[in-house]
Protein backbone atom coordinates (compact mmCIF):
# COMPACT_ATOMS: atom_id res chain seq x y z
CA UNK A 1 -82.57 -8.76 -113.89
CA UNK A 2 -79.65 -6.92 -111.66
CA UNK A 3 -76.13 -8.02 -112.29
CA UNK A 4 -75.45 -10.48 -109.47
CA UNK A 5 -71.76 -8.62 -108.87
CA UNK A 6 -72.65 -4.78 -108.92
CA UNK A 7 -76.58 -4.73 -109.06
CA UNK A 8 -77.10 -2.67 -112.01
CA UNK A 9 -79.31 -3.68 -114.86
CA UNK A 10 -77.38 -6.24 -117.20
CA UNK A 11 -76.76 -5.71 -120.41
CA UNK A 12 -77.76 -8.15 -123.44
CA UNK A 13 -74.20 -8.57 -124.38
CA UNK A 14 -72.53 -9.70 -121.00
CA UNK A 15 -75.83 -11.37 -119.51
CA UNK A 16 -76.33 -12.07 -116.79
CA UNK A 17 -73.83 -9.29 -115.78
CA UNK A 18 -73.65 -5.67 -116.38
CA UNK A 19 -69.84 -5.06 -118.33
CA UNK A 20 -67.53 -7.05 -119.25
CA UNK A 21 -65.77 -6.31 -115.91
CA UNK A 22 -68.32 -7.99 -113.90
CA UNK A 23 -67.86 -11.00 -115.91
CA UNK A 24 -64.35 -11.10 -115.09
CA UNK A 25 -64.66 -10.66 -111.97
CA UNK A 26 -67.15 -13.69 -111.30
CA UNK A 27 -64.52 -15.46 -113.24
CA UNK A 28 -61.63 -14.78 -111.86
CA UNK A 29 -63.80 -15.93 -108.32
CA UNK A 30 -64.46 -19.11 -109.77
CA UNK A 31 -60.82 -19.45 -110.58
CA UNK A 32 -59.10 -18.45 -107.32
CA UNK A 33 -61.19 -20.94 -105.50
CA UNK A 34 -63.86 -18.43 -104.04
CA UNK A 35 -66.71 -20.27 -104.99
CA UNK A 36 -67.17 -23.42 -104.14
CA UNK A 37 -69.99 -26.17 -104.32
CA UNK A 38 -70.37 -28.40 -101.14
CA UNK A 39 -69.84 -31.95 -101.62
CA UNK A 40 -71.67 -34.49 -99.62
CA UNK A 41 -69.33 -37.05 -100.42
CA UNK A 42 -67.93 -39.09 -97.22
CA UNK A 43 -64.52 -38.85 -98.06
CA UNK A 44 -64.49 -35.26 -98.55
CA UNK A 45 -65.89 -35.08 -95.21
CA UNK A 46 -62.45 -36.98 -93.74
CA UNK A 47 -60.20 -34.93 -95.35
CA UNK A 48 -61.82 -31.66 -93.82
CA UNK A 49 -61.45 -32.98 -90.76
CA UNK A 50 -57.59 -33.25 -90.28
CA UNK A 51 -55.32 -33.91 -87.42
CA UNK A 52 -53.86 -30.19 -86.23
CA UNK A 53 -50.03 -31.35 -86.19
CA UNK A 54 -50.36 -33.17 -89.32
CA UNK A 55 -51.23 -29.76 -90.84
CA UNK A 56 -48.28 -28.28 -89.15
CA UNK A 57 -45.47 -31.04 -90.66
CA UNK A 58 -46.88 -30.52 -94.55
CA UNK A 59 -44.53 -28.85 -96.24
CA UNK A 60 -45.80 -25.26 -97.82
């Protein structure tokens, strides 16, 4: 089994990832938002649909 962040072999301790490193780095993209798992929920499908100058009065 390859490490599914580098590709090297994983190691026992840190499977399914290589080092310790890997593993923080799949976590830190599962806490910065890059992964995500599609919902097929209708009103998720609203909200990604917005209105263009509703985006531009929101606040930052």
């Amino acid at each position: 089994m390859s490490c599914p962040i580098c590709g090297d072999e994983t190691v026992i301790k840190f499977r399914p990832f290589c080092s310790k490193r890997c593993a923080d780095i799949d976590l830190a993209k599962w806490l910065n938002g890059s992964y995500t798992v599609p919902s097929q929920r209708e009103e998720d499908v609203e909200t990604e649909v917005s209105d263009p100058e509703a985006e531009q009065q929101r606040p930052h």
